[in-house]
Protein backbone atom coordinates (compact mmCIF):
# COMPACT_ATOMS: atom_id res chain seq x y z
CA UNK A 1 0.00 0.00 0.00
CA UNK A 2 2.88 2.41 0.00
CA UNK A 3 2.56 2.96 -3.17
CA UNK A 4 -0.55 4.76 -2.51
CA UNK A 5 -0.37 5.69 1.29
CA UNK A 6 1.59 8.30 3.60
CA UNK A 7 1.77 7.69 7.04
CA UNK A 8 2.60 10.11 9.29
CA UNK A 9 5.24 9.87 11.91
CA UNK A 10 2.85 9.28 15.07
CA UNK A 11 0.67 6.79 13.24
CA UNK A 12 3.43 5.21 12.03
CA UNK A 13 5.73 4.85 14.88
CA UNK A 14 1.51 4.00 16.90
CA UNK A 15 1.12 0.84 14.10
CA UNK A 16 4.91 -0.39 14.52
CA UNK A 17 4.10 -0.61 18.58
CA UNK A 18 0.70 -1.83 18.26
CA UNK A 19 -0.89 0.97 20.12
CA UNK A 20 -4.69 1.81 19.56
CA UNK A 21 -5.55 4.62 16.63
CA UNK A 22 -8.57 6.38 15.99
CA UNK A 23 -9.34 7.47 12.34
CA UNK A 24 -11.00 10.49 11.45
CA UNK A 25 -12.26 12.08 8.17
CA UNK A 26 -11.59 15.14 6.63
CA UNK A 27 -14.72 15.81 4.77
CA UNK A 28 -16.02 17.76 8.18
CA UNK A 29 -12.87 20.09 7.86
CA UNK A 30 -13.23 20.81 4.12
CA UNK A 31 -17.50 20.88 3.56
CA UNK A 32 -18.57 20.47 6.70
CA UNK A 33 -17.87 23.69 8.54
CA UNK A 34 -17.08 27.18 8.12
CA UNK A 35 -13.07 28.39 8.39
CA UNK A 36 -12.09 28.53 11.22
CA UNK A 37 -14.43 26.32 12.97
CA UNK A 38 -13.44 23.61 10.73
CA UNK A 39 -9.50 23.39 11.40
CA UNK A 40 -10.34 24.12 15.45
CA UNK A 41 -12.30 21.30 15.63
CA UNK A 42 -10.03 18.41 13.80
CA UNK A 43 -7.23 19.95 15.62
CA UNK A 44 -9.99 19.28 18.98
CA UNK A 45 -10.86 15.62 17.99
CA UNK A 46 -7.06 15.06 17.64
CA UNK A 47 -6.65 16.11 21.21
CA UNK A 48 -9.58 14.79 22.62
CA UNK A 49 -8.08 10.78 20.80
CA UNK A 50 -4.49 11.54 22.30
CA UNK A 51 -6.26 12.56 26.17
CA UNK A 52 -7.54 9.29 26.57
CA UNK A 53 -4.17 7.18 25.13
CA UNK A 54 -5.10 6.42 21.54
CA UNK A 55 -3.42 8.11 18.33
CA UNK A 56 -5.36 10.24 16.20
CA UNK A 57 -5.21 9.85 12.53
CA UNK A 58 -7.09 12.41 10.52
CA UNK A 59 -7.47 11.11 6.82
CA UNK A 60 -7.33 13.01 3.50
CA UNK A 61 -5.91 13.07 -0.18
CA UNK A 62 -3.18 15.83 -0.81
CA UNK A 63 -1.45 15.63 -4.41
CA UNK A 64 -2.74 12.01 -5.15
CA UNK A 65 -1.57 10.62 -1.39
CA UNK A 66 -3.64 8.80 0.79
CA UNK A 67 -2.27 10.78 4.47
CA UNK A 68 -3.11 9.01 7.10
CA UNK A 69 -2.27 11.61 9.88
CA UNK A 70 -1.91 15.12 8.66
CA UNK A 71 0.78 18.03 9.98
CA UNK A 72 -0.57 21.16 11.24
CA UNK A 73 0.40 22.66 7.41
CA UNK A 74 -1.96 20.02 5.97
CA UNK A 75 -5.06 20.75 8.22
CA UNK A 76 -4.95 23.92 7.29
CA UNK A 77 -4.76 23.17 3.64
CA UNK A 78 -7.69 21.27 3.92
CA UNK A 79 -9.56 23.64 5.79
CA UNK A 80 -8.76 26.81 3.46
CA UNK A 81 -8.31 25.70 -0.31
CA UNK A 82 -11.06 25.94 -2.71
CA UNK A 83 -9.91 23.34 -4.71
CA UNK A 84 -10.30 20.43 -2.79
CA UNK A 85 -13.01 17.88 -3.69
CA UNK A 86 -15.42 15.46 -2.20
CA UNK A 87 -14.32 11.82 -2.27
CA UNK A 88 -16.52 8.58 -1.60
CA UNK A 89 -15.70 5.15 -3.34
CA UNK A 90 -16.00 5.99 -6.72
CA UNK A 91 -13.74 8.94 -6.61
CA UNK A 92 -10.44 7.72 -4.91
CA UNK A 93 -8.63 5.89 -7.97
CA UNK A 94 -9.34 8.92 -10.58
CA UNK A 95 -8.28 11.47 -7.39
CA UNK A 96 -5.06 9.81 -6.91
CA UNK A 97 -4.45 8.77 -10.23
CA UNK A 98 -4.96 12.54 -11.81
CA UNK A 99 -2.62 13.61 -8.37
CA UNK A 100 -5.55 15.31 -6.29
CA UNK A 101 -6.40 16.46 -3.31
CA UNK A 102 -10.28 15.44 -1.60
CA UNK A 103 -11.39 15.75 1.51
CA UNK A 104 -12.35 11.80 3.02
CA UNK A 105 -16.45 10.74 3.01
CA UNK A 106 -17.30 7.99 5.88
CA UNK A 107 -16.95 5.66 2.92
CA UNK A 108 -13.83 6.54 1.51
CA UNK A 109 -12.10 7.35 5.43
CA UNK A 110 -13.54 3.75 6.29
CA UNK A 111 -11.71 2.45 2.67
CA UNK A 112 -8.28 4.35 3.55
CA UNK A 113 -8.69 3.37 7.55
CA UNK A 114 -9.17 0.14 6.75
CA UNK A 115 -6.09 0.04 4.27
CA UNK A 116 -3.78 1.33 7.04
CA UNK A 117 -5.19 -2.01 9.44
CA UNK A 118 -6.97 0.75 11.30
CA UNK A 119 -10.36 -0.44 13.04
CA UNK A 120 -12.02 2.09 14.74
CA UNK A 121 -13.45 5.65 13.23
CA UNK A 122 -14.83 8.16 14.54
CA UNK A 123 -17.52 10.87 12.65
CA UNK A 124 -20.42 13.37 13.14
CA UNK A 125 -23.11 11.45 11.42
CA UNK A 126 -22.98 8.84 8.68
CA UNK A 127 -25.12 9.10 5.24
CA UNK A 128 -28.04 7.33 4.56
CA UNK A 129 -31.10 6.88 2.55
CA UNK A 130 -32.45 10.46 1.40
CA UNK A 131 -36.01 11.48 1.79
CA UNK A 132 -37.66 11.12 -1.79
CA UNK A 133 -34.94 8.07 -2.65
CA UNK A 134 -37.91 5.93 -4.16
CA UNK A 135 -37.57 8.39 -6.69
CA UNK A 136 -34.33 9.68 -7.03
CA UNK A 137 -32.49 6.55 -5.85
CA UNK A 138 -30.23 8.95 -4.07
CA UNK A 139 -28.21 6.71 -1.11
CA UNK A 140 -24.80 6.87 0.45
CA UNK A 141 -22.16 4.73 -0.39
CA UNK A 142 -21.48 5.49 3.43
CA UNK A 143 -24.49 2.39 3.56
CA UNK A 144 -22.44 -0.08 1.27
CA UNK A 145 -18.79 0.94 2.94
CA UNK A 146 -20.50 -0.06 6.06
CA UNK A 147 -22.24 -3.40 4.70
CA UNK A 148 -18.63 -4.31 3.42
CA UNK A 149 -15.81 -2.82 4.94
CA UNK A 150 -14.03 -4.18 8.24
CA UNK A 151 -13.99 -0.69 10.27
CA UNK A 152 -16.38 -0.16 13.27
CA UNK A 153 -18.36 3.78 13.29
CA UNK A 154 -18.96 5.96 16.05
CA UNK A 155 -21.04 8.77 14.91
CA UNK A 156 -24.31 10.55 16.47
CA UNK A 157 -26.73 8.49 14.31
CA UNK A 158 -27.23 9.13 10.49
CA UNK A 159 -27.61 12.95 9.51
CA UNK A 160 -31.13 14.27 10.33
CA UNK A 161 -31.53 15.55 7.22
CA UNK A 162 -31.87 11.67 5.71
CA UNK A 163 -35.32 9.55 5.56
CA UNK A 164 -33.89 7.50 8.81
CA UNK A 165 -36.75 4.95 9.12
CA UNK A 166 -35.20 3.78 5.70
CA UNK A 167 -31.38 4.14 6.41
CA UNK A 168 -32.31 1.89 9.12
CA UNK A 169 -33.65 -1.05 7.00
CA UNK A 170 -31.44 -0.56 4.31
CA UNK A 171 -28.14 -1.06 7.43
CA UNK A 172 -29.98 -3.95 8.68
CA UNK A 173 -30.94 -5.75 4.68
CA UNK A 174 -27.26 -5.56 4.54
CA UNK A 175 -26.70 -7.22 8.00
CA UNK A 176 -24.65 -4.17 9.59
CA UNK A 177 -25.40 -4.22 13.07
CA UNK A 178 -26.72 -0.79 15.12
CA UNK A 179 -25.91 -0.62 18.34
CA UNK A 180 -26.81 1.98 20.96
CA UNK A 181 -24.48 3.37 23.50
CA UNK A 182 -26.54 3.36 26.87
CA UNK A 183 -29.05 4.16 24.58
CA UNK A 184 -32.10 2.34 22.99
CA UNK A 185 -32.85 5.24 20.76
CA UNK A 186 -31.53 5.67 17.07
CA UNK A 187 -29.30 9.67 17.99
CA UNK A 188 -30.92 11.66 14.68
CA UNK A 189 -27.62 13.86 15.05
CA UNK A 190 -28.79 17.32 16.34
CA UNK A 191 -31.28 15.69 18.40
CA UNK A 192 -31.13 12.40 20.96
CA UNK A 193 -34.77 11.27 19.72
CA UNK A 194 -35.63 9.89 16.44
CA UNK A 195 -38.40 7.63 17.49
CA UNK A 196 -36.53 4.99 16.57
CA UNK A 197 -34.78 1.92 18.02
CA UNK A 198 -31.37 0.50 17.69
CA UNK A 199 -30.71 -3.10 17.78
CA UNK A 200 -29.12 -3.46 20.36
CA UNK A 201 -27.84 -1.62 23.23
CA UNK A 202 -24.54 -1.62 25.26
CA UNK A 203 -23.70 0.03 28.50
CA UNK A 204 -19.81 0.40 27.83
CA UNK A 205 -17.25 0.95 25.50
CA UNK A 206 -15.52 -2.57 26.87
CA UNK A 207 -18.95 -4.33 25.69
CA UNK A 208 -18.65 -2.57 22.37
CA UNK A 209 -15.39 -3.87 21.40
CA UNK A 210 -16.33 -7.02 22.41
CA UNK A 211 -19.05 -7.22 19.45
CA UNK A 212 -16.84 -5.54 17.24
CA UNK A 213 -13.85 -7.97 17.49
CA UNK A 214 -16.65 -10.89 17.60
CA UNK A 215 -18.17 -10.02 14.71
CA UNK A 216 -14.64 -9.76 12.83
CA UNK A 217 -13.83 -13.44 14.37
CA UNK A 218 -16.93 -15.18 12.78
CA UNK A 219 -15.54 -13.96 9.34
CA UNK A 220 -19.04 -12.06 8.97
CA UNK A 221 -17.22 -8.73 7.10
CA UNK A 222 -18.21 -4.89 7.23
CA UNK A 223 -18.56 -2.59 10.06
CA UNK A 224 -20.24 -2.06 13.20
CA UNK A 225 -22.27 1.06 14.07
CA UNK A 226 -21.79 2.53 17.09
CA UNK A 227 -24.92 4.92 17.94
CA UNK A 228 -23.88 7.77 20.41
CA UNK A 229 -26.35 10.66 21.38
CA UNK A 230 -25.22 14.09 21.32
CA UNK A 231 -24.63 15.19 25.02
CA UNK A 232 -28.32 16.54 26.74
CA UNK A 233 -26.85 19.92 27.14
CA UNK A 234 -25.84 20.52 23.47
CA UNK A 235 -29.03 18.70 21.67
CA UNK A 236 -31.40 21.04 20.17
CA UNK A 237 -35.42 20.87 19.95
CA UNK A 238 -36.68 18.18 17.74
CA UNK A 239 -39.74 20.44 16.64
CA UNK A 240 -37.40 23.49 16.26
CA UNK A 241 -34.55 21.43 14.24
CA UNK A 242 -36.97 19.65 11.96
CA UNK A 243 -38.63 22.92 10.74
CA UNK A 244 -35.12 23.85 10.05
CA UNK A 245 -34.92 20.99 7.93
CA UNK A 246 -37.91 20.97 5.83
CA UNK A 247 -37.17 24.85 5.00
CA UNK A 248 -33.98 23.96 3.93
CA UNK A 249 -35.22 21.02 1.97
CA UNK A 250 -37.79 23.32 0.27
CA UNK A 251 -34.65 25.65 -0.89
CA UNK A 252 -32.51 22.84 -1.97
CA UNK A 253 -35.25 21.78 -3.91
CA UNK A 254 -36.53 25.02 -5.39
CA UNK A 255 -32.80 25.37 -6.32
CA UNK A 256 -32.33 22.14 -8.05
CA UNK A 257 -29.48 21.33 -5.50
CA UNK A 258 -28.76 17.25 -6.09
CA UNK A 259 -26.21 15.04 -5.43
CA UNK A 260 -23.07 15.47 -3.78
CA UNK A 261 -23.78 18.97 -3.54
CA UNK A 262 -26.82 18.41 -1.08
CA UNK A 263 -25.60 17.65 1.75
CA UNK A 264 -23.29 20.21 2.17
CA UNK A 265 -25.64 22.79 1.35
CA UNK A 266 -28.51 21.63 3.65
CA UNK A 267 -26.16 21.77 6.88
CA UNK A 268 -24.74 25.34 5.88
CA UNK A 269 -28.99 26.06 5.48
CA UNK A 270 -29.42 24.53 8.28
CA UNK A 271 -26.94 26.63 10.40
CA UNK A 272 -28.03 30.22 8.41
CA UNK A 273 -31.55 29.13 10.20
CA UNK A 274 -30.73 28.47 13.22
CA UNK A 275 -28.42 31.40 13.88
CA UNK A 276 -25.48 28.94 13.91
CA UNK A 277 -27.37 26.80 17.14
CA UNK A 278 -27.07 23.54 14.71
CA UNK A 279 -23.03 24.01 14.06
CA UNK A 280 -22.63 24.10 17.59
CA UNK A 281 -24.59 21.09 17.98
CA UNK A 282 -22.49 19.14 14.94
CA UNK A 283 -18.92 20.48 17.20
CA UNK A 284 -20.09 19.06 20.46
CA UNK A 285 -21.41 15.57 18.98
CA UNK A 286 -18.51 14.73 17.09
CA UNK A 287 -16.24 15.92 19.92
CA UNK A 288 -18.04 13.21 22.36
CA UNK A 289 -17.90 11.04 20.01
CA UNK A 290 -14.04 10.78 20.02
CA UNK A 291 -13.93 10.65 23.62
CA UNK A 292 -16.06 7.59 22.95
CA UNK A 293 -14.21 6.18 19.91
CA UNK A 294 -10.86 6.08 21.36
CA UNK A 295 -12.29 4.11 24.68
CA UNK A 296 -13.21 1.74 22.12
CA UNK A 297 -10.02 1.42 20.15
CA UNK A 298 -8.60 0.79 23.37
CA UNK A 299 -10.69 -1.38 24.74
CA UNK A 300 -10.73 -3.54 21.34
CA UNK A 301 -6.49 -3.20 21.17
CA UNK A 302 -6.53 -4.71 24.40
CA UNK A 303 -8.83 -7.69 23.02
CA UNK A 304 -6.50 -8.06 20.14
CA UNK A 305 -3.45 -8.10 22.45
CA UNK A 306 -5.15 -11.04 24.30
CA UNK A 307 -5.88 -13.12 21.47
């Protein structure tokens, strides 16, 4: 994999001594928030990862390079050029092959994470199923990556923008299990309540890993979704965020907006309506999820070291 991957010095010298790593994405530092929020907040999760004993390793493509683990110089490249794009599955061989540079989906982190041997990643929210996809057939690849790739997910549910009733059956027709940290209720993101139910719950990270690193044993392949609810204090109304959401679905779709282009322009809506009360929200939910994904890269590098 050399041929296609950097590593930087920490993860490097954190693989060599088989020490736990957490990967992150980039996609929330180049479309998902505003400059400077964006490049505070990776620079955060990386913090938050190395507090608790695990390495960080934020993921990107710079120049046709898979970096796992970027230097402060990168970051802020990521954070501040216009020209970097948006790659899932499809994209990474023609972005490396034509030598550019694209911020990481869930799909294509989980891809390069899983390249590097690394198991656990950490995000805001995943994609899903989008409202009005019996029509448009519009669904993540994030859905497939996690049906077939080895990597377990932390994230705060699926993005509340997404039909979620249906990103749920569509994880569980391709036998991805959801699991709910002290929690019986699907997180929809900005909110702790979707109505919902996971299928299982778990009161601890130790328990988590356990399933993770069983499921992997049995030979059963893809990920593992671990379901954490943004922190009480930081979740926002469900009545007040969903009429956020419908008037920026209205706009997207008065405006044609499709595609790859939708998300991002539905959670920079979605912030312009709430007076910036939803980017708060997508900070503090990502941030406890990486306090929560490096517990379990611990917990599941202990397992490993065990075995």
């Amino acid at each position: 994999m050399n041929k296609f991957i950097d590593l930087s010095k920490e993860v490097k010298e954190a693989m060599e001594e088989r020490k736990p790593v957490v990967a992150l994405e980039s996609t929330i530092i180049s479309h998902g928030m505003p400059y400077p929020e964006n490049i505070e907040t990776a620079k955060t999760l990386e913090n938050i990862v190395r507090e608790h004993g695990a390495i960080p390793a934020t993921i990107a493509v710079i120049k046709g390079r898979i970096k796992i683990g970027l230097s402060e110089e990168e970051l802020e490249f990521m954070g501040t050029s216009k020209e970097i794009l948006k790659a899932s599955r499809r994209d990474l061989p023609v972005v490396l092959a034509k030598g550019l540079s694209a911020a990481t989906t869930v799909s294509a982190t989980m891809i390069c994470a899983n390249l590097a041997g690394i198991k656990v990643f950490v995000t805001g929210g995943i994609g899903g199923v989008h409202r009005g996809a019996e029509q448009t057939f519009d669904i993540s690849a994030d859905l497939q990556e996690l049906a077939n790739t080895d990597v377990a997910v932390v994230c705060a549910g699926a993005k509340a923008i997404l039909d979620l009733p249906r990103t749920l059956e569509y994880l569980e027709t391709f036998g991805v299990p959801v699991v709910g940290l002290k929690t019986w209720e699907f997180p929809a993101f900005y909110t702790r309540e979707s109505g919902l139910k996971v299928d299982y719950k778990v009161d601890d990270e130790i328990e988590a890993a356990k399933i993770i690193k069983t499921k992997w044993d049995l030979g059963l392949k893809g990920g593992v979704l671990i379901a954490n609810p943004i922190p009480e204090e930081y979740a926002l109304d469900k009545a007040y965020i969903d009429k956020a959401i419908e008037d920026a679905l209205y706009e997207a779709e008065k405006r044609n907006i499709k595609g790859k282009e939708i998300t991002p322009f539905l959670l920079d809506k979605i912030k312009d309506l709430t007076q910036g009360k939803s980017l708060k929200a997508n900070i503090e939910l990502v941030k406890n999820n990486a306090h929560v994904g490096a517990k379990i890269a611990i917990e599941l590098n202990k397992l490993y070291k065990e075995a």
